[in-house]
N, C-alpha and C. Protein backbone atom coordinates (compact mmCIF):
# COMPACT_ATOMS: atom_id res chain seq x y z
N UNK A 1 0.85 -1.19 0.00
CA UNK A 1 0.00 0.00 0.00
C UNK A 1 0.88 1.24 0.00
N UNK A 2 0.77 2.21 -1.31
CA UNK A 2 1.71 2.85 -0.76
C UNK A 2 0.75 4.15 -0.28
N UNK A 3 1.78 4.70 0.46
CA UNK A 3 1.71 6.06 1.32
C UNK A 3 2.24 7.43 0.67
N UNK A 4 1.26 8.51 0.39
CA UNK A 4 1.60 9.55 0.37
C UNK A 4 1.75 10.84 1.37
N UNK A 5 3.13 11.83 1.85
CA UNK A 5 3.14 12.78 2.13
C UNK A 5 3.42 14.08 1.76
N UNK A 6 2.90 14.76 2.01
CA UNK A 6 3.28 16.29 1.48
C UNK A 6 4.05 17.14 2.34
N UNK A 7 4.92 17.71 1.94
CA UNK A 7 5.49 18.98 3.00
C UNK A 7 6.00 19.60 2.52
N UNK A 8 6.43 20.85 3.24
CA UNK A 8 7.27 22.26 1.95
C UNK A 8 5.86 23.44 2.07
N UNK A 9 4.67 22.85 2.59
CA UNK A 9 4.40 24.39 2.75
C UNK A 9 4.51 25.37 3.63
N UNK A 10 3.70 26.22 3.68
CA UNK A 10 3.53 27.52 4.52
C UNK A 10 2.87 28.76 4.00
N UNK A 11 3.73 29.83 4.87
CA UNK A 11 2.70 31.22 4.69
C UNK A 11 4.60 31.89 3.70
N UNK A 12 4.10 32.67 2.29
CA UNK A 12 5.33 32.97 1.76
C UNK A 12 4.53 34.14 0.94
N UNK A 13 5.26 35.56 1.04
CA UNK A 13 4.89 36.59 0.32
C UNK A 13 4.65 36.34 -1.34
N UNK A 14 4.22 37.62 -1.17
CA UNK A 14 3.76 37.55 -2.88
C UNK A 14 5.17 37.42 -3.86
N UNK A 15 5.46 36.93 -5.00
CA UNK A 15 6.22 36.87 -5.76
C UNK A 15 7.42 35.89 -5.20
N UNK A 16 7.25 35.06 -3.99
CA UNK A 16 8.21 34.17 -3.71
C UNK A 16 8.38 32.64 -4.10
N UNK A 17 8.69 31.83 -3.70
CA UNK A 17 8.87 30.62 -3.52
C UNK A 17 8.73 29.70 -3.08
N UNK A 18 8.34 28.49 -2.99
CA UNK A 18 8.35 27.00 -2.32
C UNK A 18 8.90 26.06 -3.27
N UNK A 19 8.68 24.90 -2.40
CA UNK A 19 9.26 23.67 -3.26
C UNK A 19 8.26 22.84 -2.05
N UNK A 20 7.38 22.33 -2.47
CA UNK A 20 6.41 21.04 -2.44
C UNK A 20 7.20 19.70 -2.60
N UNK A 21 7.47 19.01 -1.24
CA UNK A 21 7.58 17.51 -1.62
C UNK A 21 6.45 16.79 -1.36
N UNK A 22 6.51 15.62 -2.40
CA UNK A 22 5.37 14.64 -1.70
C UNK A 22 5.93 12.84 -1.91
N UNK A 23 6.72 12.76 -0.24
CA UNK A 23 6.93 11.44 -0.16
C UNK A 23 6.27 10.48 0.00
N UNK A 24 7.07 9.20 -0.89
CA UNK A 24 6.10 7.62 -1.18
C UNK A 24 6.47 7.47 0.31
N UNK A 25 5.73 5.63 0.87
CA UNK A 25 6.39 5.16 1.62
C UNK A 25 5.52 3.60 1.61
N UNK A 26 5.96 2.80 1.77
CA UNK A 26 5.20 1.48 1.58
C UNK A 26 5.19 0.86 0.28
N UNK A 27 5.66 1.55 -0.30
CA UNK A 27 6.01 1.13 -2.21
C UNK A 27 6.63 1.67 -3.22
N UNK A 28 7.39 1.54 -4.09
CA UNK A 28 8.24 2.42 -4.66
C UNK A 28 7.47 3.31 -5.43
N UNK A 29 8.10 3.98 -6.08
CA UNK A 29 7.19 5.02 -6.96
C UNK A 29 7.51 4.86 -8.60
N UNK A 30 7.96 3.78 -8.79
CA UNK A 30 8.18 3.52 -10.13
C UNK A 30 7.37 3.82 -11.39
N UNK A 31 6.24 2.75 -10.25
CA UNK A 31 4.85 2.55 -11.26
C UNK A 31 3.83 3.19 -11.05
N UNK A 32 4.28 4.39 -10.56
CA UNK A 32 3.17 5.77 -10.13
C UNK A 32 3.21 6.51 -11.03
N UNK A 33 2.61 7.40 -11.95
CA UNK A 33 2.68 8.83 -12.25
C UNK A 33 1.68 9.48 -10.94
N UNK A 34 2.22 10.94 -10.89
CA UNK A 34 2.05 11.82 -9.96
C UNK A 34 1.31 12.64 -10.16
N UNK A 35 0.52 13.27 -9.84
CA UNK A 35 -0.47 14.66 -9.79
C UNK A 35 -0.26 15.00 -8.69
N UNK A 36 -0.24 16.67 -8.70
CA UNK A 36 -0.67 17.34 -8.04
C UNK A 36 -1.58 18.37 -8.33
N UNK A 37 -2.72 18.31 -6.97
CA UNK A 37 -3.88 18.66 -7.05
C UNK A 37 -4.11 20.14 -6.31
N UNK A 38 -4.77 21.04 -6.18
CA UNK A 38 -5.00 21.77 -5.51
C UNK A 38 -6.42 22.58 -5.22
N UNK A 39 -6.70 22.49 -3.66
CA UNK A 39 -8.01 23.11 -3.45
C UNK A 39 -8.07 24.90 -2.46
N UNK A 40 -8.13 25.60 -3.05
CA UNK A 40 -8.52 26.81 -2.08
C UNK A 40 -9.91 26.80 -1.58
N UNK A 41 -9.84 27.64 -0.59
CA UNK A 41 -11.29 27.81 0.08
C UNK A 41 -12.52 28.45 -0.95
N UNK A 42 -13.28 27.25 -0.50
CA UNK A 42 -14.80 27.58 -1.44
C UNK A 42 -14.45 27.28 -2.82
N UNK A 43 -13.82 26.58 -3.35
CA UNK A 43 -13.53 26.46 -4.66
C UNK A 43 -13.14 24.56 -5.07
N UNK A 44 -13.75 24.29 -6.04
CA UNK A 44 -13.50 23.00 -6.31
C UNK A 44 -11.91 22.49 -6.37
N UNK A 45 -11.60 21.13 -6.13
CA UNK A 45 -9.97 21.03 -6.30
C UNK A 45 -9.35 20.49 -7.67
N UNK A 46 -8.99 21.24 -7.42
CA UNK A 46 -7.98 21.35 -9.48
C UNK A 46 -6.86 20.42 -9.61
N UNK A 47 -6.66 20.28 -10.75
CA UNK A 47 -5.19 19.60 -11.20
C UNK A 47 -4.17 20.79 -11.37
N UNK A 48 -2.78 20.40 -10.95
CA UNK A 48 -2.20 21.59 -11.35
C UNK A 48 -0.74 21.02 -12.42
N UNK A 49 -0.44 19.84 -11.43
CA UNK A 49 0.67 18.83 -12.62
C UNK A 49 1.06 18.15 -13.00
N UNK A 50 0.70 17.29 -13.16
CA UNK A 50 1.39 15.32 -13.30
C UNK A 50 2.46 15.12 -13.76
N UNK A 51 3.32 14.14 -13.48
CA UNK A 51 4.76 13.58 -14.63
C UNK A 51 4.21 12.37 -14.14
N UNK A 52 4.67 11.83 -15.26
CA UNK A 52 4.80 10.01 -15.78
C UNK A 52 5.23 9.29 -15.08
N UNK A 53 5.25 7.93 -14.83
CA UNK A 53 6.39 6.89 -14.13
C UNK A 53 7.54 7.41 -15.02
N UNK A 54 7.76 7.75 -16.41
CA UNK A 54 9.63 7.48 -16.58
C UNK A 54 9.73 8.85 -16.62
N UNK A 55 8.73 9.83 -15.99
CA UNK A 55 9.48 11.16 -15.83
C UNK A 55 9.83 12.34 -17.12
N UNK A 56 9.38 11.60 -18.73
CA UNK A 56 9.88 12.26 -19.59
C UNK A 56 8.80 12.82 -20.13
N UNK A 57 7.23 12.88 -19.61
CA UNK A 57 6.33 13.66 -19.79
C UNK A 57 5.53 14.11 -18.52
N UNK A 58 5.32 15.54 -18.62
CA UNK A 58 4.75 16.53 -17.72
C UNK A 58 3.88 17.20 -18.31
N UNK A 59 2.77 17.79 -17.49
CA UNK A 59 1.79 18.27 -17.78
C UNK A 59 1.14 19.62 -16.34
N UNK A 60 1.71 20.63 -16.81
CA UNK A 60 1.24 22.14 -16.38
C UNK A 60 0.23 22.59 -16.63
N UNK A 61 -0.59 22.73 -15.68
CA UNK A 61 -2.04 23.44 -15.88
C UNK A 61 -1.89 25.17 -16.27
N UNK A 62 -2.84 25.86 -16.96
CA UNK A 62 -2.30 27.59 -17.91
C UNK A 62 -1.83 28.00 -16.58
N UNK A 63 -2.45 27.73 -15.93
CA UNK A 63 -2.78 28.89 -14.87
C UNK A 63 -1.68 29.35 -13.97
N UNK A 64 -0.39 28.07 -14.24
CA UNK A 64 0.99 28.25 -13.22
C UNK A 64 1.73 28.02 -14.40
N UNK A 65 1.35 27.66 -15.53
CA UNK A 65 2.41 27.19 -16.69
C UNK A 65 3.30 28.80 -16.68
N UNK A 66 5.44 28.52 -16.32
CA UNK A 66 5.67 29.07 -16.68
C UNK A 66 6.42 29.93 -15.19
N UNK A 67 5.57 29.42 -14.33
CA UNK A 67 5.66 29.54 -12.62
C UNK A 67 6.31 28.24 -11.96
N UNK A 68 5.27 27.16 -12.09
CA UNK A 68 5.55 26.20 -11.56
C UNK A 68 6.40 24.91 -12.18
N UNK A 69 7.24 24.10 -11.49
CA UNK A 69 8.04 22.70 -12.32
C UNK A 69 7.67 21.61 -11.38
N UNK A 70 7.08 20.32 -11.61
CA UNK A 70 6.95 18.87 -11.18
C UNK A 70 8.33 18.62 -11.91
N UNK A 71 9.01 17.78 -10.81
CA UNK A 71 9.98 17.11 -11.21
C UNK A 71 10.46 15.53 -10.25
N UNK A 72 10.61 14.41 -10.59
CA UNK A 72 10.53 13.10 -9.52
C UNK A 72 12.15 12.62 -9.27
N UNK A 73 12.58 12.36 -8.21
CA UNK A 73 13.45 11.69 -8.22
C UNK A 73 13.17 10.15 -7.42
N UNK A 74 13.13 9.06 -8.40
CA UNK A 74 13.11 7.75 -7.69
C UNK A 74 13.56 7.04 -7.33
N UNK A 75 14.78 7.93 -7.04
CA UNK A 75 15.80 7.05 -6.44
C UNK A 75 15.59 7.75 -4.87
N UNK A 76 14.66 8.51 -4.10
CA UNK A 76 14.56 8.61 -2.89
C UNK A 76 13.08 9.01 -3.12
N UNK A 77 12.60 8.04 -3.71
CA UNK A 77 10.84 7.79 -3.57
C UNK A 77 10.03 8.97 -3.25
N UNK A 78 10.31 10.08 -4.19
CA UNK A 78 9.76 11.59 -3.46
C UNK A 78 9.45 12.48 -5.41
N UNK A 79 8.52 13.28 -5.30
CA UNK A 79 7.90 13.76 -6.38
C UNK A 79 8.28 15.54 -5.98
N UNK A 80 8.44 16.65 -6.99
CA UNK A 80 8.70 17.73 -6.17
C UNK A 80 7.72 18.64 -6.84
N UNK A 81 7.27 19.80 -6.28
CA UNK A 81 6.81 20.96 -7.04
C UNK A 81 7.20 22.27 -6.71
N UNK A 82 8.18 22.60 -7.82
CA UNK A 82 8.51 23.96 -7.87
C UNK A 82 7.59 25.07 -8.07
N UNK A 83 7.64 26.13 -6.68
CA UNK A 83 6.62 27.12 -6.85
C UNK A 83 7.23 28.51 -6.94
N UNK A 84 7.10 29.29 -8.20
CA UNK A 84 7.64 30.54 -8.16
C UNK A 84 6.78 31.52 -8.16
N UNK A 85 7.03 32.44 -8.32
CA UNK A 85 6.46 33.94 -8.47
C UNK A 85 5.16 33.42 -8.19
N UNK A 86 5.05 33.06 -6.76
CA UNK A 86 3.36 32.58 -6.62
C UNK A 86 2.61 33.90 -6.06
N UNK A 87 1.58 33.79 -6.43
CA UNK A 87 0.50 34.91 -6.58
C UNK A 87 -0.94 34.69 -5.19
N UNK A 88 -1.44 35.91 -4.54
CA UNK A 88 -2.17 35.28 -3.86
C UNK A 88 -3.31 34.35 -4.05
N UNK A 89 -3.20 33.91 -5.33
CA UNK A 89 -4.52 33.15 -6.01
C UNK A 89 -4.09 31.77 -5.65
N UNK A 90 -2.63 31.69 -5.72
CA UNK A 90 -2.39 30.23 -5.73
C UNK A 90 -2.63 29.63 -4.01
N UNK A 91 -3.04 30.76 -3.48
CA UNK A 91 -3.01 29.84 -1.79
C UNK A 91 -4.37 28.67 -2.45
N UNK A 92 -3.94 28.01 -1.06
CA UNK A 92 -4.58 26.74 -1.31
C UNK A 92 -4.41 25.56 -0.08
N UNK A 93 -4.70 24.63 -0.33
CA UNK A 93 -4.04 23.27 0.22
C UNK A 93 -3.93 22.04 -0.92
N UNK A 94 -2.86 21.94 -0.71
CA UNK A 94 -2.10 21.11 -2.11
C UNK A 94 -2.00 20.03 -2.03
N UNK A 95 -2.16 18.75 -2.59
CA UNK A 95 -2.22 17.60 -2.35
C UNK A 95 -1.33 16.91 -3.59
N UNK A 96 -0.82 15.55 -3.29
CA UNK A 96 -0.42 14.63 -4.16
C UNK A 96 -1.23 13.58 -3.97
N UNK A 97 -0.94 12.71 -5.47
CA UNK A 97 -1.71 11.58 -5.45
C UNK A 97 -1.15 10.63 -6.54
N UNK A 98 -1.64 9.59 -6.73
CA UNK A 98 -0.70 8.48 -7.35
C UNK A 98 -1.39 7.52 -8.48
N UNK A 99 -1.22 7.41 -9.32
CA UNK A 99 -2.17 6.91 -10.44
C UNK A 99 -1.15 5.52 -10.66
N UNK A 100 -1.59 4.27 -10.39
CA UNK A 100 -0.36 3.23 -10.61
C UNK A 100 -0.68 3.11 -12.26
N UNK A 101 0.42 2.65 -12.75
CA UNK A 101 0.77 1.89 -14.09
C UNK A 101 1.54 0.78 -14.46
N UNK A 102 1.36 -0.40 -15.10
CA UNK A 102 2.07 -1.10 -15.06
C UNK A 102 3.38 -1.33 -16.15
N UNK A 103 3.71 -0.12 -16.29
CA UNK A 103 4.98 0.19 -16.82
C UNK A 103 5.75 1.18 -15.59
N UNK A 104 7.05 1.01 -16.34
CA UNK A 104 8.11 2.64 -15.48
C UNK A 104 8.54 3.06 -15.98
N UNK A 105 7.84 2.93 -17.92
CA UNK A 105 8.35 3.84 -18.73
C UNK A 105 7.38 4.20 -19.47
N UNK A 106 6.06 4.33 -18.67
CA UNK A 106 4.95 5.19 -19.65
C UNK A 106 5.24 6.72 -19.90
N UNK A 107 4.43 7.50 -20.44
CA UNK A 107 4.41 8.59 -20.39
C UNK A 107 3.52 9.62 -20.34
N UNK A 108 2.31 8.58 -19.95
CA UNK A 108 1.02 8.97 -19.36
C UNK A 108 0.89 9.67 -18.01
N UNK A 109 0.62 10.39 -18.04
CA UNK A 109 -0.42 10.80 -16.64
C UNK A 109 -1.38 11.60 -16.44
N UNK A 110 -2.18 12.48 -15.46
CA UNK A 110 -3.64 12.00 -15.95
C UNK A 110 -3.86 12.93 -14.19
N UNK A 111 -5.25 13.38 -14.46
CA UNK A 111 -5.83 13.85 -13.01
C UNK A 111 -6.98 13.55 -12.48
N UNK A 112 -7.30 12.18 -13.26
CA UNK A 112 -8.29 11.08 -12.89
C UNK A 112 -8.01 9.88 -12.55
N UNK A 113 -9.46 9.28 -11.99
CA UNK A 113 -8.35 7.50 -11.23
C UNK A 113 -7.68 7.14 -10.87
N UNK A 114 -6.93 8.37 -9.89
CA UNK A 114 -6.27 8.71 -8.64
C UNK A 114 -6.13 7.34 -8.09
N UNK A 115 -4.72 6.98 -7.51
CA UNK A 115 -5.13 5.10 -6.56
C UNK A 115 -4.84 5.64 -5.08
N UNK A 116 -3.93 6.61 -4.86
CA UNK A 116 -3.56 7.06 -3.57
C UNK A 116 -3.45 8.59 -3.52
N UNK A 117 -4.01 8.84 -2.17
CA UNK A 117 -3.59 10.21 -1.81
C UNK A 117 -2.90 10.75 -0.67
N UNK A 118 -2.19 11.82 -0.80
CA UNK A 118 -1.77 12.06 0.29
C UNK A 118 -3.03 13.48 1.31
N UNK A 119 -2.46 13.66 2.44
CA UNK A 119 -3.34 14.10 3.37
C UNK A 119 -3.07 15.69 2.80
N UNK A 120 -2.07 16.11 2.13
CA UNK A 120 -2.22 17.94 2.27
C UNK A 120 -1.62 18.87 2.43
N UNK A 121 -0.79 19.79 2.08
CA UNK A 121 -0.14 20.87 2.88
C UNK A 121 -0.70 21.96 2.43
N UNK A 122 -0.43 22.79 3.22
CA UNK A 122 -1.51 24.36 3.45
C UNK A 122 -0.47 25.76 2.89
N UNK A 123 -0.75 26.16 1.27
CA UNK A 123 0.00 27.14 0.85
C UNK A 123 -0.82 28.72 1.19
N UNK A 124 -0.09 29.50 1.55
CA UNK A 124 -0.52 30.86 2.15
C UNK A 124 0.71 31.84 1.37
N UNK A 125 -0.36 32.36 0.47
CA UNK A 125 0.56 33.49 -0.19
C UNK A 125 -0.10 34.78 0.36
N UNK A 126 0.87 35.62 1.17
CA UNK A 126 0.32 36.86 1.25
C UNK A 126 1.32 37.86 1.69
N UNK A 127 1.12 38.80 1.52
CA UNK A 127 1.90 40.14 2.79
C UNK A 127 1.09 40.40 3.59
């Protein structure tokens, strides 16, 4: 069964930075592609980026395309999301989640039929 966590957030002014991890645990992440999801208050929860099990396709939602980078390293079972010049729109609470495949060299991924999720971290953009 694997396990997802999130961490890397907080409260970070306008035009700054994070970096979002979201660690496996209970199974490798080979045969995962990754999403990350995001919900602000009163508002439905969105897709914002997936990469593949082999990592050589990604997928940026408009709305951070250009801001934000998903990037995986599986050799310490952990998925990342680079957050720049974030805006107060992007607060939220951010989630990962895990779509299995039975390859580790697809290049699919996807922000449906989710198999695992993780619990959340809480982004706060403000001055």
């Amino acid at each position: 069964q694997l396990q997802l966590v999130e961490s890397g957030g907080g409260l970070v002014q306008p035009g700054g930075s994070l970096r979002l991890s979201c660690a496996a645990s209970g199974s490798t992440l080979d045969y995962h592609a990754i999403s990350w999801f995001r919900q602000a208050p009163g508002k439905e929860r969105e897709g914002v980026s997936c990469i593949s099990t082999s990592g050589l396709n990604t997928n940026i939602t408009d709305s951070v395309k250009g801001r934000f980078t998903i990037s995986r390293d599986n050799s310490k079972n952990t998925v990342y999301l680079q957050m720049n010049s974030l805006k107060p729109e992007d607060t939220a609470v951010y989630y990962c989640a895990a779509a299995q495949f039975y390859s580790r060299f697809s290049s699919v991924c996807r922000y449906t039929g989710m198999n695992y999720w993780g619990k959340g971290t809480l982004v706060t953009v403000s001055s």
